[in-house]
Protein backbone atom coordinates (compact mmCIF):
# COMPACT_ATOMS: atom_id res chain seq x y z
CA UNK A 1 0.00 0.00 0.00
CA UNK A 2 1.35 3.60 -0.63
CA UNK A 3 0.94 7.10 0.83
CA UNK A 4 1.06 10.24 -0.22
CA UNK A 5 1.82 12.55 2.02
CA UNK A 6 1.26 16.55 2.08
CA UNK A 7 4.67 18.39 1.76
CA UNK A 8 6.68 14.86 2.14
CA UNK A 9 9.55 13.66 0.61
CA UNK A 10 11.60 10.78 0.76
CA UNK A 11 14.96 9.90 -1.27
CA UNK A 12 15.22 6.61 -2.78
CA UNK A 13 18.17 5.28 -4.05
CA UNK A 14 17.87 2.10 -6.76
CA UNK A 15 20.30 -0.48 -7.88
CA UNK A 16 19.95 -1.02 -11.60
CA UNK A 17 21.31 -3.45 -13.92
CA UNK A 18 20.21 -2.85 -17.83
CA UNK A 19 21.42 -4.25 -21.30
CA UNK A 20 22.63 -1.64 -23.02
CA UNK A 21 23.08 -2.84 -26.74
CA UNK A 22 19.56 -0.76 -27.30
CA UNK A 23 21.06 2.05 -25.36
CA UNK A 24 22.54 5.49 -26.18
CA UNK A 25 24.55 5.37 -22.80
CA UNK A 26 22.75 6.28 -19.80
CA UNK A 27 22.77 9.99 -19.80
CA UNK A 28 20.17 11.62 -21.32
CA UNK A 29 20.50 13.15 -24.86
CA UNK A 30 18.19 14.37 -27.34
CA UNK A 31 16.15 12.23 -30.25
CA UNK A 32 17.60 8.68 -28.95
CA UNK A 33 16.69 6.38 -26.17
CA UNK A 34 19.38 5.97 -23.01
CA UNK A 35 18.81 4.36 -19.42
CA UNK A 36 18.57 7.34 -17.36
CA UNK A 37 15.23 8.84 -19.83
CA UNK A 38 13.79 5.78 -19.29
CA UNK A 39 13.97 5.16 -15.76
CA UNK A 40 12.84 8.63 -15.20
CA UNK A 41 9.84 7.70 -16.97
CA UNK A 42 9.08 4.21 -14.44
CA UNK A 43 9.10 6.89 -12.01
CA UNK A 44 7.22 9.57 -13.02
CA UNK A 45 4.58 6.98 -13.86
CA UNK A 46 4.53 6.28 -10.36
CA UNK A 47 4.92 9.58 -8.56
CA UNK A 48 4.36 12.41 -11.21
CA UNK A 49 6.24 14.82 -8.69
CA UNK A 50 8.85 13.18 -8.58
CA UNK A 51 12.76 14.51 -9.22
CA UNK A 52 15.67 12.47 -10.72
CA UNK A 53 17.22 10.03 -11.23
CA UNK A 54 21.07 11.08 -10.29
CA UNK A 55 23.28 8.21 -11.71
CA UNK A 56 26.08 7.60 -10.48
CA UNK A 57 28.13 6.46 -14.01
CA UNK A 58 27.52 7.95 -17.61
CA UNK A 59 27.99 4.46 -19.02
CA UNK A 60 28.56 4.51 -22.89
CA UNK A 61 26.28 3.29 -25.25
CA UNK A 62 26.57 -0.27 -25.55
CA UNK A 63 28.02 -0.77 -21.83
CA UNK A 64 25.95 -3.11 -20.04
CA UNK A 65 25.51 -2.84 -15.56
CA UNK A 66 24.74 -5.27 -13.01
CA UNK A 67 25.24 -2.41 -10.29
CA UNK A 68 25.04 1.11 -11.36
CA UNK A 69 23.29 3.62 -8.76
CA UNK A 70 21.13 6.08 -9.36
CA UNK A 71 18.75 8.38 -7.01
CA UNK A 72 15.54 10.13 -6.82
CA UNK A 73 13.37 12.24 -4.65
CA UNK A 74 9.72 11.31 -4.44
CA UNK A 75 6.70 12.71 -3.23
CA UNK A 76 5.17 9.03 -2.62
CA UNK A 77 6.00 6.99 0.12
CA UNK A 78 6.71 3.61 -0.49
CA UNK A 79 8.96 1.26 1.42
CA UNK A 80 11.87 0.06 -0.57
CA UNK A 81 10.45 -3.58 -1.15
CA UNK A 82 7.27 -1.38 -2.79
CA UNK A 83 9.97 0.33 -5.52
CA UNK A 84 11.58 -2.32 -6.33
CA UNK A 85 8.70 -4.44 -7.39
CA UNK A 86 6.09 -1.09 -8.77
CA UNK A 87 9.03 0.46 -11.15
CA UNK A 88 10.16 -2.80 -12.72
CA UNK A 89 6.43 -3.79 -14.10
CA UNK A 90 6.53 -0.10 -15.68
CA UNK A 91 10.81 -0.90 -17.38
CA UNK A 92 11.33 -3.02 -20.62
CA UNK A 93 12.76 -5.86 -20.30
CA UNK A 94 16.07 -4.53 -20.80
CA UNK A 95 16.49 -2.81 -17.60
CA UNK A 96 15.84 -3.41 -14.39
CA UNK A 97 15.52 -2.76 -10.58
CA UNK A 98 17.87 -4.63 -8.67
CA UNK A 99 17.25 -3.10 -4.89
CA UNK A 100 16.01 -0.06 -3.85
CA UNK A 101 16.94 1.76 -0.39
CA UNK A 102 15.81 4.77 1.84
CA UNK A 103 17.74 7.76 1.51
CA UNK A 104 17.78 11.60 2.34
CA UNK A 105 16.53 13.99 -0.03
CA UNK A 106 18.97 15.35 -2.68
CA UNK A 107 21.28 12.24 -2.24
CA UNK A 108 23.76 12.02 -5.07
CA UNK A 109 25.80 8.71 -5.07
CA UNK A 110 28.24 10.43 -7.39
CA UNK A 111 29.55 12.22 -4.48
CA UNK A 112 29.69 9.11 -1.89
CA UNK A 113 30.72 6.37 -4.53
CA UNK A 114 34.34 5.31 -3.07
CA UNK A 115 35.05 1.69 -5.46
CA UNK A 116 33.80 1.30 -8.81
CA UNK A 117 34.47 -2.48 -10.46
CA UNK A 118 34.17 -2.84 -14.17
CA UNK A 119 34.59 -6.75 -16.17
CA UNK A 120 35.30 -6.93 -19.48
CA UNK A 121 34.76 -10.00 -21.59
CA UNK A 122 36.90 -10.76 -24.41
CA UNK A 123 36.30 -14.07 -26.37
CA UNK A 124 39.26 -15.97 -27.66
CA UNK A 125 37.30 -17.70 -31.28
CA UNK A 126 38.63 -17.95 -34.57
CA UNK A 127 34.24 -17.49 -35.79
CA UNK A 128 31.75 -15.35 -34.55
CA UNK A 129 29.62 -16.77 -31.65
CA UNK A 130 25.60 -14.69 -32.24
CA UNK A 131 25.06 -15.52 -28.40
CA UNK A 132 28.22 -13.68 -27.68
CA UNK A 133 27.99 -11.01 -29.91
CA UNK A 134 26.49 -8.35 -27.23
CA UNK A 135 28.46 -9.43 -24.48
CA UNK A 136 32.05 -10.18 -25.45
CA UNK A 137 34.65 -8.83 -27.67
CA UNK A 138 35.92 -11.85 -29.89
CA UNK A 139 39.31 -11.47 -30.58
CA UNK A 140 40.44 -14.02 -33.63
CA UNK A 141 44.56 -13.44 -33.65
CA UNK A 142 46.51 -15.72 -31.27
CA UNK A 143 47.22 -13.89 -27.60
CA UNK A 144 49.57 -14.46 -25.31
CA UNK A 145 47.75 -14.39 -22.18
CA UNK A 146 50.57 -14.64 -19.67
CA UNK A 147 51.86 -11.39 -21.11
CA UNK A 148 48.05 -9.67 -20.44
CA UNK A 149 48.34 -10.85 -17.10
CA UNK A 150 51.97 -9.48 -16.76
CA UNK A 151 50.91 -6.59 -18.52
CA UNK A 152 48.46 -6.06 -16.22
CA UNK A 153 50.20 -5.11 -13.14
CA UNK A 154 51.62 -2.18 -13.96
CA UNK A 155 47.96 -0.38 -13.55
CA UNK A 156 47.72 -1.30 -9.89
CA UNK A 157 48.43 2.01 -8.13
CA UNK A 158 48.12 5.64 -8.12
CA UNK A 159 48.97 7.31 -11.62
CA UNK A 160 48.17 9.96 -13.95
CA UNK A 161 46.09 8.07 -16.44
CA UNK A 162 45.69 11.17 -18.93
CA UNK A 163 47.07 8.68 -21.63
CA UNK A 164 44.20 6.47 -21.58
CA UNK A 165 41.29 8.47 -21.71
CA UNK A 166 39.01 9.86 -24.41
CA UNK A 167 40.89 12.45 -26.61
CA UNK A 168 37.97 15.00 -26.13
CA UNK A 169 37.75 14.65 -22.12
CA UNK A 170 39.23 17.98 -20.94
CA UNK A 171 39.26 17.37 -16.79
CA UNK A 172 42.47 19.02 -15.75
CA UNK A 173 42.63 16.25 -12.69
CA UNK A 174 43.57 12.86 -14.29
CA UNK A 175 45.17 10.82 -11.19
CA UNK A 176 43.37 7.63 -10.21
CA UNK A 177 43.81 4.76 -7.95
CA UNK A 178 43.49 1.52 -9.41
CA UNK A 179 43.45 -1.29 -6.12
CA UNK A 180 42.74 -4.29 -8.09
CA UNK A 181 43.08 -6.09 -11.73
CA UNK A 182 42.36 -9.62 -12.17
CA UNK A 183 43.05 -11.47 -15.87
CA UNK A 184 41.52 -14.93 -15.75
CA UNK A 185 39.94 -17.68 -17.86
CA UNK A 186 35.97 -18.13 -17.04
CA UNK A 187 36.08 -21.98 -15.85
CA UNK A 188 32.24 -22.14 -17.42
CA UNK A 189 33.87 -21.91 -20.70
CA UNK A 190 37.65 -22.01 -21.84
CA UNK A 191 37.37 -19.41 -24.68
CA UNK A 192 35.84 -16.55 -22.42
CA UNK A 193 38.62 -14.23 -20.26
CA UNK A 194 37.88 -11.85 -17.95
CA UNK A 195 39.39 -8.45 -17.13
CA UNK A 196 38.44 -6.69 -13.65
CA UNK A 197 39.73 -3.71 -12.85
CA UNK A 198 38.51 -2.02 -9.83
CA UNK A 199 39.33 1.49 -8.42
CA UNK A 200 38.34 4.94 -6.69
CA UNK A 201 37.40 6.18 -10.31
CA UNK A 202 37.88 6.30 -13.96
CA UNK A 203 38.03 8.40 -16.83
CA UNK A 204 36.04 8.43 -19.71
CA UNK A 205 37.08 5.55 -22.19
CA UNK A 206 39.70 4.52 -19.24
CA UNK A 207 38.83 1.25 -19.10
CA UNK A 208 38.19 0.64 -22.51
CA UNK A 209 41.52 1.82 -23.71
CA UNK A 210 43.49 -0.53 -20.59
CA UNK A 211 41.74 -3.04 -22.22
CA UNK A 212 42.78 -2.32 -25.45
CA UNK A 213 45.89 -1.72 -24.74
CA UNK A 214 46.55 -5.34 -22.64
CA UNK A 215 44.94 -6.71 -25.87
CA UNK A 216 47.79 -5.15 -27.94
CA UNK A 217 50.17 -6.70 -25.63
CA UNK A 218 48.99 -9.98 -25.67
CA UNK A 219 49.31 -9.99 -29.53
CA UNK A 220 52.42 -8.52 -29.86
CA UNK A 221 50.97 -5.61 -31.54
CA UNK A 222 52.98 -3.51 -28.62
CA UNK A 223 56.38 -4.31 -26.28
CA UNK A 224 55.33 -5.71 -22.78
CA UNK A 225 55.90 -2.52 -20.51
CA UNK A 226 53.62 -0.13 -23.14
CA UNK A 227 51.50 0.75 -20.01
CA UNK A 228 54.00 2.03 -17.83
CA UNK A 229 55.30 4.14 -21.01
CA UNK A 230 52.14 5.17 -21.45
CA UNK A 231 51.41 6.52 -18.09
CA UNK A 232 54.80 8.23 -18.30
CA UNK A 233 54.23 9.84 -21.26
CA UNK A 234 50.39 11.19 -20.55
CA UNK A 235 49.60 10.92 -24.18
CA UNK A 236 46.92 8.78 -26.10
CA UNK A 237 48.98 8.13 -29.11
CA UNK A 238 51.85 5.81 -26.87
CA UNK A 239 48.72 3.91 -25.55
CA UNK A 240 46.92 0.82 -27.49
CA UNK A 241 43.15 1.15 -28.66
CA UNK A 242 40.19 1.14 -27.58
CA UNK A 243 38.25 -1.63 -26.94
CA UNK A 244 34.58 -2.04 -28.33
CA UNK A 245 32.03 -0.94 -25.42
CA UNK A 246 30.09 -4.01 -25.90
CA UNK A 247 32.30 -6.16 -23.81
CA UNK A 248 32.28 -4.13 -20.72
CA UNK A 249 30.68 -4.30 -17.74
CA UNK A 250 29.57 -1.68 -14.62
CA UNK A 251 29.60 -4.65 -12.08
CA UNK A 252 29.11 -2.47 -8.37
CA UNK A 253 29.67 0.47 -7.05
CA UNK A 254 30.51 0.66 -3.62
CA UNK A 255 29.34 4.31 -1.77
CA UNK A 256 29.96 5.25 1.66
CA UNK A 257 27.77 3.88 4.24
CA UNK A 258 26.67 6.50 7.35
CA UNK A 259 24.07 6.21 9.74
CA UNK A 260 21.08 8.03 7.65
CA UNK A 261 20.87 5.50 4.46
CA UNK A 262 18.20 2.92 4.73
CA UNK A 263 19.25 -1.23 4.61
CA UNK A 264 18.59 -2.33 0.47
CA UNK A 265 15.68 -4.55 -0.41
CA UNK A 266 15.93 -7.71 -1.32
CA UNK A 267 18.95 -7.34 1.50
């Protein structure tokens, strides 16, 4: 059952995982369907009044989540159980409601999100694979996957990762911390790797060009030690390419946790 109360608001904060091969990205542009338009629209369906969503990551279009945040401020109470359940019979099939929680008004995750962890898929297949072909990036040339994996250490850290970001992304502050990268087979089926990489936060492209790079590595296309030049050199040209956005991941995003936000539902 739901309330609405006179001159009440309540801030609600929703996990969301979506497909987004149909997707523009999630922020919202004009003349072309993304995430966030379309979850604003579950919600004003529900509660007209209501103000958001904030996302927390402007995924690209074709990136896919399992756990990107986004907020909203609603003039209809409902518990979180109540959101959860009401907004996904009003999403398409391609997006979803994971959990919902309780939190104040004008929360914006994008100021409390401390970890981010993205996967990327790559597919080792000499042919296509159609039920792959929105999740994975199939790379046909022999790799050398010991050299990814040695490759891959030299992101761990703090660095200036100005070389691998998006040639038009102008933010003058380009140090991140990277804590973790894993590079390891999927045991549910030999020909699919997987790249984690999990930090504070990333740049736009950022993980799409570490992947590309390690992928350049791996086939000899670059030396083994072209990310530490790279990071050295702050400049996109010394770095590899850029990996296709359909491979890649948002997998969770951890925020902050303090005394005034509400437990998730389902816990």
């Amino acid at each position: 059952m739901t309330t609405r109360g006179v001159g009440l608001e309540h801030g609600v904060l929703l996990t969301l995982g979506y497909d987004g091969t149909a997707f523009s990205g999630w922020a919202v542009q004009r003349d072309t369907r993304t995430v966030e338009e379309v979850v604003r629209g579950a919600i004003l369906a529900l509660d007209p009044r209501a103000f958001g969503p904030r996302g927390c990551s402007r995924t690209d279009s074709g990136v896919h989540a399992e756990g990107q945040l986004a907020a909203f401020d609603a003039s209809l109470y409902m518990p979180p159980r109540g959101w959860v359940l009401q907004l996904n019979q009003n999403l398409p099939e391609d997006v979803t409601v994971r959990a919902a929680r309780q939190v104040p008004v004008s929360y914006n995750p994008r100021f409390t999100s401390v970890k981010k962890r993205y996967r990327y898929l790559l597919v080792r297949d000499k042919v296509r694979d159609p039920l792959l072909r929105h999740r994975a990036w199939r790379v046909g040339f022999d790799m050398d996957m010991d050299r990814m994996v040695r490759e891959a250490r030299s992101i761990v850290g703090t660095h200036d990762f100005a070389a691998f970001r998006y040639a038009r992304d102008v933010r003058e502050v380009t140090v991140r911390t990277i804590s973790a990268v894993n590079v390891e087979p999927l045991s549910s089926d030999s020909r699919l790797w997987s790249i984690t990489i999990e930090g504070n936060a990333f740049l736009y492209n950022m993980v799409r060009i570490l992947v590309g790079t390690l992928v350049d590595v791996a086939r000899d296309n670059l030396p083994e030690g072209s990310i530490v030049r790279a990071l050295e050199a702050k400049e996109r040209g010394v770095a590899g390419q850029t990996a296709p956005s359909h491979g890649l991941t948002l997998q969770h995003i951890q925020v902050a946790e303090s005394n005034d936000l509400g437990l998730p539902w389902p816990p």
